[in-house]
PDBML (XML) file of the C-alpha atoms, coordinates in Angstrom:
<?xml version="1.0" encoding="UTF-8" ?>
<PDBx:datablock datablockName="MODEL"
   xmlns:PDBx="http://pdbml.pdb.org/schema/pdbx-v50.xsd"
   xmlns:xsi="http://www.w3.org/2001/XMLSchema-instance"
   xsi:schemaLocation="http://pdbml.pdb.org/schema/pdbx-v50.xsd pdbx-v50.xsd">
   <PDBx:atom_siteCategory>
      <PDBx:atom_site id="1">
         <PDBx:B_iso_or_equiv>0.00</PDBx:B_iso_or_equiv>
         <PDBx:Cartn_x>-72.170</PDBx:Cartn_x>
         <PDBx:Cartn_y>-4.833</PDBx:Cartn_y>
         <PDBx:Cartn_z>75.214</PDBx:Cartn_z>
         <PDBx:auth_asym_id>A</PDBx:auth_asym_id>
         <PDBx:auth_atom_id>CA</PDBx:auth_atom_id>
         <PDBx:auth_comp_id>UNK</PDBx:auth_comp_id>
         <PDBx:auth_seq_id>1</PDBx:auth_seq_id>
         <PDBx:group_PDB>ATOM</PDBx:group_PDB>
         <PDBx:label_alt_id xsi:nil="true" />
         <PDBx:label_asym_id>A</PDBx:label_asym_id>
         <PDBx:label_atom_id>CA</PDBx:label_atom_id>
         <PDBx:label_comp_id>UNK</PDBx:label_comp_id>
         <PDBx:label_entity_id>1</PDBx:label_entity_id>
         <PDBx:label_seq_id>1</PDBx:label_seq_id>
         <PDBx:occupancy>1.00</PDBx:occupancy>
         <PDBx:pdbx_PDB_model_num>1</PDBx:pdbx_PDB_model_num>
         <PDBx:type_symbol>C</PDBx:type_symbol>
      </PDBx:atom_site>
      <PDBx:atom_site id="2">
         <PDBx:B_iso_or_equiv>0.00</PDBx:B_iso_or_equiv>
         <PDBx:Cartn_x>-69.196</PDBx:Cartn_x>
         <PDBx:Cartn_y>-4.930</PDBx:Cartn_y>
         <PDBx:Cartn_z>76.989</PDBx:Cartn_z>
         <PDBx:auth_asym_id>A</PDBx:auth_asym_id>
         <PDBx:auth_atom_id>CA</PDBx:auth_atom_id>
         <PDBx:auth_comp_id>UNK</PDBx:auth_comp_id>
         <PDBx:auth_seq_id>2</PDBx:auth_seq_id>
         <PDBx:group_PDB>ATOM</PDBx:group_PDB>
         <PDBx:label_alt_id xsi:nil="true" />
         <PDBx:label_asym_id>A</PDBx:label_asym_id>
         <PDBx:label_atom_id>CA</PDBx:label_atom_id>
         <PDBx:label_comp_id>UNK</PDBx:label_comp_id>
         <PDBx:label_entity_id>1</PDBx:label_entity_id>
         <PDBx:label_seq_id>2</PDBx:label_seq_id>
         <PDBx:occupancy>1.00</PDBx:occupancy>
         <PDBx:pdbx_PDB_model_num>1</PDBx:pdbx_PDB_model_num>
         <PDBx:type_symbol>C</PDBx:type_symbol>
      </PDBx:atom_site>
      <PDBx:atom_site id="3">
         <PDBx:B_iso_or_equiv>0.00</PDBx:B_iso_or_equiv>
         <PDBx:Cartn_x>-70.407</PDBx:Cartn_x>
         <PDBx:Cartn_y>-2.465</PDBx:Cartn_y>
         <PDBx:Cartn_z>79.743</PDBx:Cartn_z>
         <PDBx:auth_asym_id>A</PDBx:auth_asym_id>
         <PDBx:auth_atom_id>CA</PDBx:auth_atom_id>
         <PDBx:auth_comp_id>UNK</PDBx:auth_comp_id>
         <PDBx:auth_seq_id>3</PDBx:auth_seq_id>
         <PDBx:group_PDB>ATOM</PDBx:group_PDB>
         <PDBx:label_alt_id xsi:nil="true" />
         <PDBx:label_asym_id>A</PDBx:label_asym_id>
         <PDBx:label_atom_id>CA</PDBx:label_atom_id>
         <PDBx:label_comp_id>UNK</PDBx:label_comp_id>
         <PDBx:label_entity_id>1</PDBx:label_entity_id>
         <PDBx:label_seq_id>3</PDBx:label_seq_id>
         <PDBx:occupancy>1.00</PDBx:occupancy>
         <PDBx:pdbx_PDB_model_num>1</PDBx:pdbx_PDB_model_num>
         <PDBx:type_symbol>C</PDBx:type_symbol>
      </PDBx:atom_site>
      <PDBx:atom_site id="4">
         <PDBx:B_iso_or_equiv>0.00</PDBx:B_iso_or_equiv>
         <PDBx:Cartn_x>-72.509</PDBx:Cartn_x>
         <PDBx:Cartn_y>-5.040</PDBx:Cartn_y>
         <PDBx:Cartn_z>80.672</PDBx:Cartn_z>
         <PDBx:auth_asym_id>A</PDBx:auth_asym_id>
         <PDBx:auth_atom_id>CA</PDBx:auth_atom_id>
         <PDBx:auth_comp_id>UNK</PDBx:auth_comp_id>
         <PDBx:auth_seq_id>4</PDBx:auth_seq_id>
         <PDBx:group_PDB>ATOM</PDBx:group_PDB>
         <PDBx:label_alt_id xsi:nil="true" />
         <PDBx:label_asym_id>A</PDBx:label_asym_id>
         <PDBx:label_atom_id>CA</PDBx:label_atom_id>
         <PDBx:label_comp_id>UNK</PDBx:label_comp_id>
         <PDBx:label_entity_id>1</PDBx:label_entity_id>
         <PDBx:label_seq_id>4</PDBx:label_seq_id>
         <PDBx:occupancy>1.00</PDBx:occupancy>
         <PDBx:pdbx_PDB_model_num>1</PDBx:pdbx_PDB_model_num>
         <PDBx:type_symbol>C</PDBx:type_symbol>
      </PDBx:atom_site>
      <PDBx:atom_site id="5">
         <PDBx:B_iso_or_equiv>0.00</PDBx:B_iso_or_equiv>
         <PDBx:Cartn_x>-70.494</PDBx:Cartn_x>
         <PDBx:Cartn_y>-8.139</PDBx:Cartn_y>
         <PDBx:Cartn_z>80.506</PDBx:Cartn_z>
         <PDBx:auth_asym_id>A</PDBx:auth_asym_id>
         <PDBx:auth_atom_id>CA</PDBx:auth_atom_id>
         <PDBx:auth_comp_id>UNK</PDBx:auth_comp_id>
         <PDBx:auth_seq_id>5</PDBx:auth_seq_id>
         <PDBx:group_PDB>ATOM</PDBx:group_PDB>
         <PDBx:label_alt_id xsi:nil="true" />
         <PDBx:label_asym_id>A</PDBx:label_asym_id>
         <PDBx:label_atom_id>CA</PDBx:label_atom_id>
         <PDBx:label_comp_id>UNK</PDBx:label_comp_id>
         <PDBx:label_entity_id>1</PDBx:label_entity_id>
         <PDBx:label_seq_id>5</PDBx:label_seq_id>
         <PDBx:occupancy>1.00</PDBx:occupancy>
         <PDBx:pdbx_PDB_model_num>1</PDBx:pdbx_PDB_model_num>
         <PDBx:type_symbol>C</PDBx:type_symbol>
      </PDBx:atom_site>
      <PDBx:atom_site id="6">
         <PDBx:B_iso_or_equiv>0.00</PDBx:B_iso_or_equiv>
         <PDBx:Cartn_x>-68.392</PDBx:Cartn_x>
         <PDBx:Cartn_y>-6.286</PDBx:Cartn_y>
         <PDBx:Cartn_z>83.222</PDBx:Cartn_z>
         <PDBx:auth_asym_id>A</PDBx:auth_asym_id>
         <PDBx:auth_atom_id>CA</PDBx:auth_atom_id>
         <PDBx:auth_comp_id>UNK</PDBx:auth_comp_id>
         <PDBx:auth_seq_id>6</PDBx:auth_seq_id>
         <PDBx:group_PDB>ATOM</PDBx:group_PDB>
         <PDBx:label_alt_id xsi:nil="true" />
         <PDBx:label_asym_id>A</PDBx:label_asym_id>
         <PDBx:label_atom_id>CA</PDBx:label_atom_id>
         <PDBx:label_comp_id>UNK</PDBx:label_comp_id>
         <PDBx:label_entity_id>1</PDBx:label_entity_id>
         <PDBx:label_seq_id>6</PDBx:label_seq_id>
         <PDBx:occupancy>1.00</PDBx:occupancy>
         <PDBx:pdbx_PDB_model_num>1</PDBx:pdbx_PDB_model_num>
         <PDBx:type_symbol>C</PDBx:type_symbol>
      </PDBx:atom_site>
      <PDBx:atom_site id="7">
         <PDBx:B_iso_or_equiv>0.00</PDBx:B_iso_or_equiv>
         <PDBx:Cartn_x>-71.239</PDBx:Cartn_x>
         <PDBx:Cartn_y>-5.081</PDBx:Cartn_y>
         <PDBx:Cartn_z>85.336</PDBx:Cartn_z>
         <PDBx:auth_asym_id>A</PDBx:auth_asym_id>
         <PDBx:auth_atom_id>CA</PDBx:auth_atom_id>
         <PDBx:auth_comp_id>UNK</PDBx:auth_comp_id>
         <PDBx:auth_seq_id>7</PDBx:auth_seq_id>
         <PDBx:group_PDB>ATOM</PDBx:group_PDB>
         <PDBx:label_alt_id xsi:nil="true" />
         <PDBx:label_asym_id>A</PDBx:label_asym_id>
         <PDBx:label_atom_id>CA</PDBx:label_atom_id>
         <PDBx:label_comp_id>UNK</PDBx:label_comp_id>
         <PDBx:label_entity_id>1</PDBx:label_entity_id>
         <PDBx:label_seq_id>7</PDBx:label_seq_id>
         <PDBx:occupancy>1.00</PDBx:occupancy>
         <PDBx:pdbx_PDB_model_num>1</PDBx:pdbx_PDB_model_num>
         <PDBx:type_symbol>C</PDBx:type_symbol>
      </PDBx:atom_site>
      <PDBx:atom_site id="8">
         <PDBx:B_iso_or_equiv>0.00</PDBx:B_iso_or_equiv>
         <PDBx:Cartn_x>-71.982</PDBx:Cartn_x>
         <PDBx:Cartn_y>-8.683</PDBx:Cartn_y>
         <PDBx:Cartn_z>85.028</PDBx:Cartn_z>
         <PDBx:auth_asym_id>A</PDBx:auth_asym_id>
         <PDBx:auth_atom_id>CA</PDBx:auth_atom_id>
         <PDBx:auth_comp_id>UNK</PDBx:auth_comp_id>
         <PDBx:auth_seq_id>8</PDBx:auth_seq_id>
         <PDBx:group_PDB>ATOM</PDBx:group_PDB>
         <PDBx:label_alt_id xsi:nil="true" />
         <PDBx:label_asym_id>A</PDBx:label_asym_id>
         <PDBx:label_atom_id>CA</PDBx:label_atom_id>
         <PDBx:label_comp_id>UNK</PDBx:label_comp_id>
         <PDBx:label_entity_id>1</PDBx:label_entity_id>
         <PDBx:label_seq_id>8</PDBx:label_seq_id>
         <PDBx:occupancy>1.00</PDBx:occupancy>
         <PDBx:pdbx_PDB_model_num>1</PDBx:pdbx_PDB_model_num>
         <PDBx:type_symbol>C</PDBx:type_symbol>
      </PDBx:atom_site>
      <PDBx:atom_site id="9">
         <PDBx:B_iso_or_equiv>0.00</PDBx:B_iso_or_equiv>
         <PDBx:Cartn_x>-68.528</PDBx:Cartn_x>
         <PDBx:Cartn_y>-10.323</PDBx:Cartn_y>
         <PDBx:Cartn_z>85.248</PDBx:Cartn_z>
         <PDBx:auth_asym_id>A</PDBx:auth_asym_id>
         <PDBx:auth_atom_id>CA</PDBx:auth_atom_id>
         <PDBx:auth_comp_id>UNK</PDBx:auth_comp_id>
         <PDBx:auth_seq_id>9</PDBx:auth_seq_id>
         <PDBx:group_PDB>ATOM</PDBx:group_PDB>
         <PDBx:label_alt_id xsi:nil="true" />
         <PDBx:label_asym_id>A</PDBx:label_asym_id>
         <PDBx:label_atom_id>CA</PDBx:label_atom_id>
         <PDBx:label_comp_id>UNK</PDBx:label_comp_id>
         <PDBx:label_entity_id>1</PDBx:label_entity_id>
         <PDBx:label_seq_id>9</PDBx:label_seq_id>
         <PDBx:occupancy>1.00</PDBx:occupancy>
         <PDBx:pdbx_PDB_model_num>1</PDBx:pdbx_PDB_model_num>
         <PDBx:type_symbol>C</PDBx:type_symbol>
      </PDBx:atom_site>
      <PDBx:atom_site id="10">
         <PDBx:B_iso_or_equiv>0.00</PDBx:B_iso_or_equiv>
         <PDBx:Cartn_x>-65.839</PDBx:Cartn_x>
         <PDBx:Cartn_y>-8.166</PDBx:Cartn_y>
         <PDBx:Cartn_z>86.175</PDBx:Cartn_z>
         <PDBx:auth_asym_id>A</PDBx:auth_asym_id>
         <PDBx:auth_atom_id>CA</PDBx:auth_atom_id>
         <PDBx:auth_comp_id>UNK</PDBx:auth_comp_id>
         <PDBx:auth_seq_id>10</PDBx:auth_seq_id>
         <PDBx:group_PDB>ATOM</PDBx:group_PDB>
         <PDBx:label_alt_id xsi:nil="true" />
         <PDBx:label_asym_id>A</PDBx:label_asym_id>
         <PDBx:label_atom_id>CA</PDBx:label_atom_id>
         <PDBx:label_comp_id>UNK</PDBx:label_comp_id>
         <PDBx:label_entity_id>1</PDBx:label_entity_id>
         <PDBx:label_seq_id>10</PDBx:label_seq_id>
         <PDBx:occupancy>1.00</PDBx:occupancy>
         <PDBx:pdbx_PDB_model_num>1</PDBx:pdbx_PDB_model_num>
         <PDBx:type_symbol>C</PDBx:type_symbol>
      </PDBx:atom_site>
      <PDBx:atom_site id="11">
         <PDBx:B_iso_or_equiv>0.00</PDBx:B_iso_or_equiv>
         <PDBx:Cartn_x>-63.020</PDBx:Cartn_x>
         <PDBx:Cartn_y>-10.430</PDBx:Cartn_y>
         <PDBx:Cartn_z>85.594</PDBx:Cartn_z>
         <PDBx:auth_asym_id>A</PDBx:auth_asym_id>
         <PDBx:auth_atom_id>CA</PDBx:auth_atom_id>
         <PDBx:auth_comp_id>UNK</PDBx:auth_comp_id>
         <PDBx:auth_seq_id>11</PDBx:auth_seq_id>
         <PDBx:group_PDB>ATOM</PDBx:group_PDB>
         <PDBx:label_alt_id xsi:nil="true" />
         <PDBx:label_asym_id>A</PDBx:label_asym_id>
         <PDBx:label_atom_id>CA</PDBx:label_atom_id>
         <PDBx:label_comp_id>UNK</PDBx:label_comp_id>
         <PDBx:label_entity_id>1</PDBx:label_entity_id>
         <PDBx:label_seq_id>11</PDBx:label_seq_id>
         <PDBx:occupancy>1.00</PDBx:occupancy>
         <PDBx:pdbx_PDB_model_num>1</PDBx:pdbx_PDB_model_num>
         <PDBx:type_symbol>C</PDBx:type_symbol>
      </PDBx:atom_site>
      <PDBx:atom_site id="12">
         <PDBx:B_iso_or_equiv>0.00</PDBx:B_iso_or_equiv>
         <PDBx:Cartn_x>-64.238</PDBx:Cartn_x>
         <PDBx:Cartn_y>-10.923</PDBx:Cartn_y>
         <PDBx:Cartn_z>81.611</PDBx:Cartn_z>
         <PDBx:auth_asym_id>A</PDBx:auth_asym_id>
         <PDBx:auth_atom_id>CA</PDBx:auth_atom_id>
         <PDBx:auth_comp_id>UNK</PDBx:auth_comp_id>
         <PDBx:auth_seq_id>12</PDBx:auth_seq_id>
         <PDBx:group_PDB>ATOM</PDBx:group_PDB>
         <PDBx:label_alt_id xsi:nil="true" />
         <PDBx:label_asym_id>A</PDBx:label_asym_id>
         <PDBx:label_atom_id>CA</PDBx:label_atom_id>
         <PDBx:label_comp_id>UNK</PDBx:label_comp_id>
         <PDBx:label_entity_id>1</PDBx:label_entity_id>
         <PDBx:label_seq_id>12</PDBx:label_seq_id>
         <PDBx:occupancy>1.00</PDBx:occupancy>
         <PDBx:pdbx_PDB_model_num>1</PDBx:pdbx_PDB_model_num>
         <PDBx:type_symbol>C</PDBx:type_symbol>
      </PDBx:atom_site>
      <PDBx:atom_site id="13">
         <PDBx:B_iso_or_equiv>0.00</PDBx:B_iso_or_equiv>
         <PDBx:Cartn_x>-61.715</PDBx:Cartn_x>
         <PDBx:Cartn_y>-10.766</PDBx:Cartn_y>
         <PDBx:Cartn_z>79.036</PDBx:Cartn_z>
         <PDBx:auth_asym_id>A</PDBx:auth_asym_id>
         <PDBx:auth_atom_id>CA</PDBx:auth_atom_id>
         <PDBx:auth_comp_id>UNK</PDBx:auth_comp_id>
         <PDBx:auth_seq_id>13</PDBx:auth_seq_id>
         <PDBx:group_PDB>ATOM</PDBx:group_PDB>
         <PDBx:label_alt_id xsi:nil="true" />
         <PDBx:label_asym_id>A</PDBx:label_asym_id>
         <PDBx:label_atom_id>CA</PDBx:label_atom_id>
         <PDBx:label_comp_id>UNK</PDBx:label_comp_id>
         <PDBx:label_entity_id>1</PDBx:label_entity_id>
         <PDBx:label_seq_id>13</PDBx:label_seq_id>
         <PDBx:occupancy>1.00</PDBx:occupancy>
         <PDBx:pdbx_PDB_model_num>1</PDBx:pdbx_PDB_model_num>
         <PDBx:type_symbol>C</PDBx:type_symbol>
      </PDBx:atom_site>
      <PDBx:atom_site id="14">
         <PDBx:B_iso_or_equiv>0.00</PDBx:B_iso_or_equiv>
         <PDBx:Cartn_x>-63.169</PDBx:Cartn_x>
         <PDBx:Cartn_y>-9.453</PDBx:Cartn_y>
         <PDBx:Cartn_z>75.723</PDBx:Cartn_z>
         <PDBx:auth_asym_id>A</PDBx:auth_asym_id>
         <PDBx:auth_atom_id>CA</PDBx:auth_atom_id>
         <PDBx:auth_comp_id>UNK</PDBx:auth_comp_id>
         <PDBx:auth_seq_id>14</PDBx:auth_seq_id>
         <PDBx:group_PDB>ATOM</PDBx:group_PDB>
         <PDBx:label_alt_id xsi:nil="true" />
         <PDBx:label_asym_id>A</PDBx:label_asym_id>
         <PDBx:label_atom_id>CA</PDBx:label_atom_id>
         <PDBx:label_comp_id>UNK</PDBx:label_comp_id>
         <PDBx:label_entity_id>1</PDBx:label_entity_id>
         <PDBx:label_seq_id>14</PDBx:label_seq_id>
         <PDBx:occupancy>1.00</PDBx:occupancy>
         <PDBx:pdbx_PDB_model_num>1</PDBx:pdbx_PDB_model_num>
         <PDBx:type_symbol>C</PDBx:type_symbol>
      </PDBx:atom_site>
      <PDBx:atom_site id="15">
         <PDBx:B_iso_or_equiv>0.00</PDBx:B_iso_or_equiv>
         <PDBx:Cartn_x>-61.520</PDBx:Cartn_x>
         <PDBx:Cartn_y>-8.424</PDBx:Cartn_y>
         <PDBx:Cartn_z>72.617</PDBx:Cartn_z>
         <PDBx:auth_asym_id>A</PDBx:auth_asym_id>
         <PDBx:auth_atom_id>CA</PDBx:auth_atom_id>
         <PDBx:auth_comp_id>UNK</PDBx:auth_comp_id>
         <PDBx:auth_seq_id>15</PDBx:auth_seq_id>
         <PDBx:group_PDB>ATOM</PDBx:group_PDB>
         <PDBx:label_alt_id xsi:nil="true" />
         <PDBx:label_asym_id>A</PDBx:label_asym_id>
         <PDBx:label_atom_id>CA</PDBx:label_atom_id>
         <PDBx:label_comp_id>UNK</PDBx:label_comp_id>
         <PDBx:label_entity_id>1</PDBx:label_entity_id>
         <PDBx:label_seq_id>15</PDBx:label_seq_id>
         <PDBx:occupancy>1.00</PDBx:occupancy>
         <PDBx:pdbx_PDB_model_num>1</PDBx:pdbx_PDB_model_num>
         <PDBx:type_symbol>C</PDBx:type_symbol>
      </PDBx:atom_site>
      <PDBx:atom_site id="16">
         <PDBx:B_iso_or_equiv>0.00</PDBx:B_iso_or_equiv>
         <PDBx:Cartn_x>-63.095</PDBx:Cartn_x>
         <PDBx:Cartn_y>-5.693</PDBx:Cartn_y>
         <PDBx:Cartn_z>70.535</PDBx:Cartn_z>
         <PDBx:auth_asym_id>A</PDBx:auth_asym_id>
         <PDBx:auth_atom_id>CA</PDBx:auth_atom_id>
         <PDBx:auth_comp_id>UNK</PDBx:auth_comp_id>
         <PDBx:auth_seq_id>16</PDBx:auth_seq_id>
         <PDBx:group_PDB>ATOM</PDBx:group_PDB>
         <PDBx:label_alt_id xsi:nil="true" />
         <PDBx:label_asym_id>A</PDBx:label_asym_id>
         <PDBx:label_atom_id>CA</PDBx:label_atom_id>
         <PDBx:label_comp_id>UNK</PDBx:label_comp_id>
         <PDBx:label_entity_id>1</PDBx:label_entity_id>
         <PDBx:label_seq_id>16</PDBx:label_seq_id>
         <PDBx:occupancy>1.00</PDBx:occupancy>
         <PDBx:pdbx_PDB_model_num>1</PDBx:pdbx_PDB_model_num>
         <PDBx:type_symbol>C</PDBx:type_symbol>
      </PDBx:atom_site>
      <PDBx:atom_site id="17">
         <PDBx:B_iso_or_equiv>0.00</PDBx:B_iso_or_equiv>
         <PDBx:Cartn_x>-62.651</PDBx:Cartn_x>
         <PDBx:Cartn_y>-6.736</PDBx:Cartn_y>
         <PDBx:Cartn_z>66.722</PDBx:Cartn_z>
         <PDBx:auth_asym_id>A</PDBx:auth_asym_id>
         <PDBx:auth_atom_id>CA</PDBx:auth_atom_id>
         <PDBx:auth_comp_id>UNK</PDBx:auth_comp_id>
         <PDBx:auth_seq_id>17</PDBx:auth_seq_id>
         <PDBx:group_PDB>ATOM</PDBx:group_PDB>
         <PDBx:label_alt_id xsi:nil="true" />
         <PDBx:label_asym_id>A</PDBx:label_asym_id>
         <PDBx:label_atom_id>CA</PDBx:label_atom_id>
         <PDBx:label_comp_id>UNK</PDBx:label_comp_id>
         <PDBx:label_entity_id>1</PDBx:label_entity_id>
         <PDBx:label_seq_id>17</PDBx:label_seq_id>
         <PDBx:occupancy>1.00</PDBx:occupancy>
         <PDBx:pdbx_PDB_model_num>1</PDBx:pdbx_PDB_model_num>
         <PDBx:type_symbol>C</PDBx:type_symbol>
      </PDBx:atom_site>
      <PDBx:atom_site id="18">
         <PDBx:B_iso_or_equiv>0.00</PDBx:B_iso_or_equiv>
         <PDBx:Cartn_x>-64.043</PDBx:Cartn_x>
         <PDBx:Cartn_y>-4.327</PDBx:Cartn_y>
         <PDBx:Cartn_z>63.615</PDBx:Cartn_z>
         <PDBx:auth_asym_id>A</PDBx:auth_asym_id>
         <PDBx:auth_atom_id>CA</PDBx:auth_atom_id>
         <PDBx:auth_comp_id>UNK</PDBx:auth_comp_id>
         <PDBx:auth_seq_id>18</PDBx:auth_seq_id>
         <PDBx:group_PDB>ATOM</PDBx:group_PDB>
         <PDBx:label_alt_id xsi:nil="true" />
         <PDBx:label_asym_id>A</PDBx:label_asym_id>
         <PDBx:label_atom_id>CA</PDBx:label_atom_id>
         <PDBx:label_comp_id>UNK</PDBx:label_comp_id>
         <PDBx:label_entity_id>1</PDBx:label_entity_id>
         <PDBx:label_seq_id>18</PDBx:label_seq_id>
         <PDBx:occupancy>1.00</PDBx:occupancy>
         <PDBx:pdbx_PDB_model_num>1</PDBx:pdbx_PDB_model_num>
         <PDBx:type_symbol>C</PDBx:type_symbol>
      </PDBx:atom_site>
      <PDBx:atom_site id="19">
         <PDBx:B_iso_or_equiv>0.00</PDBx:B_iso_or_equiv>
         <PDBx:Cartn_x>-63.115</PDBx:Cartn_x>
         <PDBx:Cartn_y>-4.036</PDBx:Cartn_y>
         <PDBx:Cartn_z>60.105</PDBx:Cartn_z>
         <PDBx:auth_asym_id>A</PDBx:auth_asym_id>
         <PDBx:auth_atom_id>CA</PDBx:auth_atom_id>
         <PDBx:auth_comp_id>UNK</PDBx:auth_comp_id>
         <PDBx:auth_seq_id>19</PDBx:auth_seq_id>
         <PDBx:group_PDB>ATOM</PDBx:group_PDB>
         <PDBx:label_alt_id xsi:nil="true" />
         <PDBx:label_asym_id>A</PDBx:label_asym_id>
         <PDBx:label_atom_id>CA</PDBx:label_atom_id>
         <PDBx:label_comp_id>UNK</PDBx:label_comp_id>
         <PDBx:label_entity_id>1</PDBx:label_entity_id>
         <PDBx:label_seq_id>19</PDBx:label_seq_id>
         <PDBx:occupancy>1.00</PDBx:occupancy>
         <PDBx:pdbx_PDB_model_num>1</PDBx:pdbx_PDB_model_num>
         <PDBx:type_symbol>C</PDBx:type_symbol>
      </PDBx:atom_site>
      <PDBx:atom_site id="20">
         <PDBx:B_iso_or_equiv>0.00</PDBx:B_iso_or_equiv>
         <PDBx:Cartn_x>-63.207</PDBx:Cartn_x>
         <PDBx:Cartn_y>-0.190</PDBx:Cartn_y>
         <PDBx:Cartn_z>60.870</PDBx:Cartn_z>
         <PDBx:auth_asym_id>A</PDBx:auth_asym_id>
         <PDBx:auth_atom_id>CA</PDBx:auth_atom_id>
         <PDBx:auth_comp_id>UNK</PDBx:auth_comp_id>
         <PDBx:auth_seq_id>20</PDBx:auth_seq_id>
         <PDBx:group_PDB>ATOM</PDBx:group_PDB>
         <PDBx:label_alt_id xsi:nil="true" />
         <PDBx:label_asym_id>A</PDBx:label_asym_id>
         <PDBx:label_atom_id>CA</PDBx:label_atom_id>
         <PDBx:label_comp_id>UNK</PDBx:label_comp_id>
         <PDBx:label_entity_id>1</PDBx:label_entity_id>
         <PDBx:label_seq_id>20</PDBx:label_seq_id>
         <PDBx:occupancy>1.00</PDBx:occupancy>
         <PDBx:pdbx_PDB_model_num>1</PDBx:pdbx_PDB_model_num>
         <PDBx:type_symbol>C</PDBx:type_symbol>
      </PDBx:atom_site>
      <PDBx:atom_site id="21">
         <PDBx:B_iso_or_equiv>0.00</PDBx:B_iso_or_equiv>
         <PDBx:Cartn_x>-59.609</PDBx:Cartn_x>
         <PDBx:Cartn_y>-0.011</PDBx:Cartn_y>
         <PDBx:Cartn_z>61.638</PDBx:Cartn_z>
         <PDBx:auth_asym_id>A</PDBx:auth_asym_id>
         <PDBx:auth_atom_id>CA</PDBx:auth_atom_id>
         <PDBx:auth_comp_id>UNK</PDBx:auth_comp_id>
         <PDBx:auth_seq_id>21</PDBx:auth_seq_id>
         <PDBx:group_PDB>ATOM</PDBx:group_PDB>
         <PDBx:label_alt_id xsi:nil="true" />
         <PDBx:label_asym_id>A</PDBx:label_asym_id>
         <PDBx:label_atom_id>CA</PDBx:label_atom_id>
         <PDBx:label_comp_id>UNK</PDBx:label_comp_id>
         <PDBx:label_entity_id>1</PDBx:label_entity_id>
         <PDBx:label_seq_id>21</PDBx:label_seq_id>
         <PDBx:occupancy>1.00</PDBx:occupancy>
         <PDBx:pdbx_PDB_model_num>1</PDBx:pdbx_PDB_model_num>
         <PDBx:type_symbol>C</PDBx:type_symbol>
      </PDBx:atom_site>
      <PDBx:atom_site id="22">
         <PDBx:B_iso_or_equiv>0.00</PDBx:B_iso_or_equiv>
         <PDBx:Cartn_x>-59.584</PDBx:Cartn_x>
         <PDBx:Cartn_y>3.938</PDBx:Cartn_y>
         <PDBx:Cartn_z>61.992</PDBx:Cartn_z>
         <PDBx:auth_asym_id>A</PDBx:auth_asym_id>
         <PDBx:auth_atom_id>CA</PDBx:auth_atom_id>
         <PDBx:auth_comp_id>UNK</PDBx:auth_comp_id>
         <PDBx:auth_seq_id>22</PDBx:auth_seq_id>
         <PDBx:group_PDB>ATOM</PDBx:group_PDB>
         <PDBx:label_alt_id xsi:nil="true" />
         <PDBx:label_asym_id>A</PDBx:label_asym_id>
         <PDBx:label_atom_id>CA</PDBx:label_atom_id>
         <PDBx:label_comp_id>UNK</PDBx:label_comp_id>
         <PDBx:label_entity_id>1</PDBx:label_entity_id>
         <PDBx:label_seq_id>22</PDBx:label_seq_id>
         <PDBx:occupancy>1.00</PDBx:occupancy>
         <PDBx:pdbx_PDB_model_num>1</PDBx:pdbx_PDB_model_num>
         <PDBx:type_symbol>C</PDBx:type_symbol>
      </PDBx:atom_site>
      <PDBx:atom_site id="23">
         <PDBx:B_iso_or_equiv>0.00</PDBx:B_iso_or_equiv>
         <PDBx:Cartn_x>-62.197</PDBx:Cartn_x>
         <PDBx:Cartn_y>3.966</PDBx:Cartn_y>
         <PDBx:Cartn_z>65.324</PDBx:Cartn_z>
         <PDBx:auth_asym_id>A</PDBx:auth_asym_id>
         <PDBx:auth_atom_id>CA</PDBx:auth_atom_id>
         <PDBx:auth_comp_id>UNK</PDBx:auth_comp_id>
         <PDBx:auth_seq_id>23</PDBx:auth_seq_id>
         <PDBx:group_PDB>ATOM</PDBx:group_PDB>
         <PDBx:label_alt_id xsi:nil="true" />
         <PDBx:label_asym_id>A</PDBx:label_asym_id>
         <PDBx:label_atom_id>CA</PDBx:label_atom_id>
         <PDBx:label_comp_id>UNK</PDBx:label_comp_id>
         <PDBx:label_entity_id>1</PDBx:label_entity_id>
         <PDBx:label_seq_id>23</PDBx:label_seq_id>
         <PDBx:occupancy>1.00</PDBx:occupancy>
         <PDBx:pdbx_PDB_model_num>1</PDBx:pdbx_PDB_model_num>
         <PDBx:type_symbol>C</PDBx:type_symbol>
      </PDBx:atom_site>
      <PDBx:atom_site id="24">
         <PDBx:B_iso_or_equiv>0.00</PDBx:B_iso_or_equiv>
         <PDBx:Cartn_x>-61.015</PDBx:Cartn_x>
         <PDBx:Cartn_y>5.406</PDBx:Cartn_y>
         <PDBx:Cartn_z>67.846</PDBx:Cartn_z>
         <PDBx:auth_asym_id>A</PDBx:auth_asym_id>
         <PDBx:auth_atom_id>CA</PDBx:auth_atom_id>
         <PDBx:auth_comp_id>UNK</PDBx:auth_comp_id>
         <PDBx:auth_seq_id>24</PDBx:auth_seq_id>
         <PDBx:group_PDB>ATOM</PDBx:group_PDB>
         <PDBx:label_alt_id xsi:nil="true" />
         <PDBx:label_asym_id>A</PDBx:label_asym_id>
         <PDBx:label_atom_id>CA</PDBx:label_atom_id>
         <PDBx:label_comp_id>UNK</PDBx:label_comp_id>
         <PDBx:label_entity_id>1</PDBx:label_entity_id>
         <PDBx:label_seq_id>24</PDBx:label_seq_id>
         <PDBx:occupancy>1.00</PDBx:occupancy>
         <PDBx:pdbx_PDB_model_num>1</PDBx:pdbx_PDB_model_num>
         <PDBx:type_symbol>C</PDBx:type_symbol>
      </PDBx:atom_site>
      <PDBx:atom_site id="25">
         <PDBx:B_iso_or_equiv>0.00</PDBx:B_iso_or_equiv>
         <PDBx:Cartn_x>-61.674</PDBx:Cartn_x>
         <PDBx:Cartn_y>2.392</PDBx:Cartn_y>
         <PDBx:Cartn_z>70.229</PDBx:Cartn_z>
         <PDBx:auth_asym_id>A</PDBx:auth_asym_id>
         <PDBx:auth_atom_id>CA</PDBx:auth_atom_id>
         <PDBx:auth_comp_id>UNK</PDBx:auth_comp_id>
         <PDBx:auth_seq_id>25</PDBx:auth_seq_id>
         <PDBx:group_PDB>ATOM</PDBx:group_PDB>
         <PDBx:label_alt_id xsi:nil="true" />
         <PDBx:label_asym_id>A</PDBx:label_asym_id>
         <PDBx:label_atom_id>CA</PDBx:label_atom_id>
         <PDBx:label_comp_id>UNK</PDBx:label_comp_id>
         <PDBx:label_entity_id>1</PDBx:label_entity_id>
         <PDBx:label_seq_id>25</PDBx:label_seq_id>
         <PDBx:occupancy>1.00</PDBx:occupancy>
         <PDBx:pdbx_PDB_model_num>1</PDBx:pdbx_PDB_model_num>
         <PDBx:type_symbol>C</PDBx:type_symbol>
      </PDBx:atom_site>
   </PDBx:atom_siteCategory>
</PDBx:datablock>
């Protein structure tokens, strides 16, 4: 999803959250 907010709107600020605190991302 965020791939396409920035094709969309380069200048977005997103913050990734997960309960999966061990991924890698």
């Amino acid at each position: 999803a965020v791939q396409e907010l920035l094709q969309m709107a380069p200048e977005a600020r997103a913050i990734v959250s997960s309960g999966y605190a061990e991924d890698p991302i």
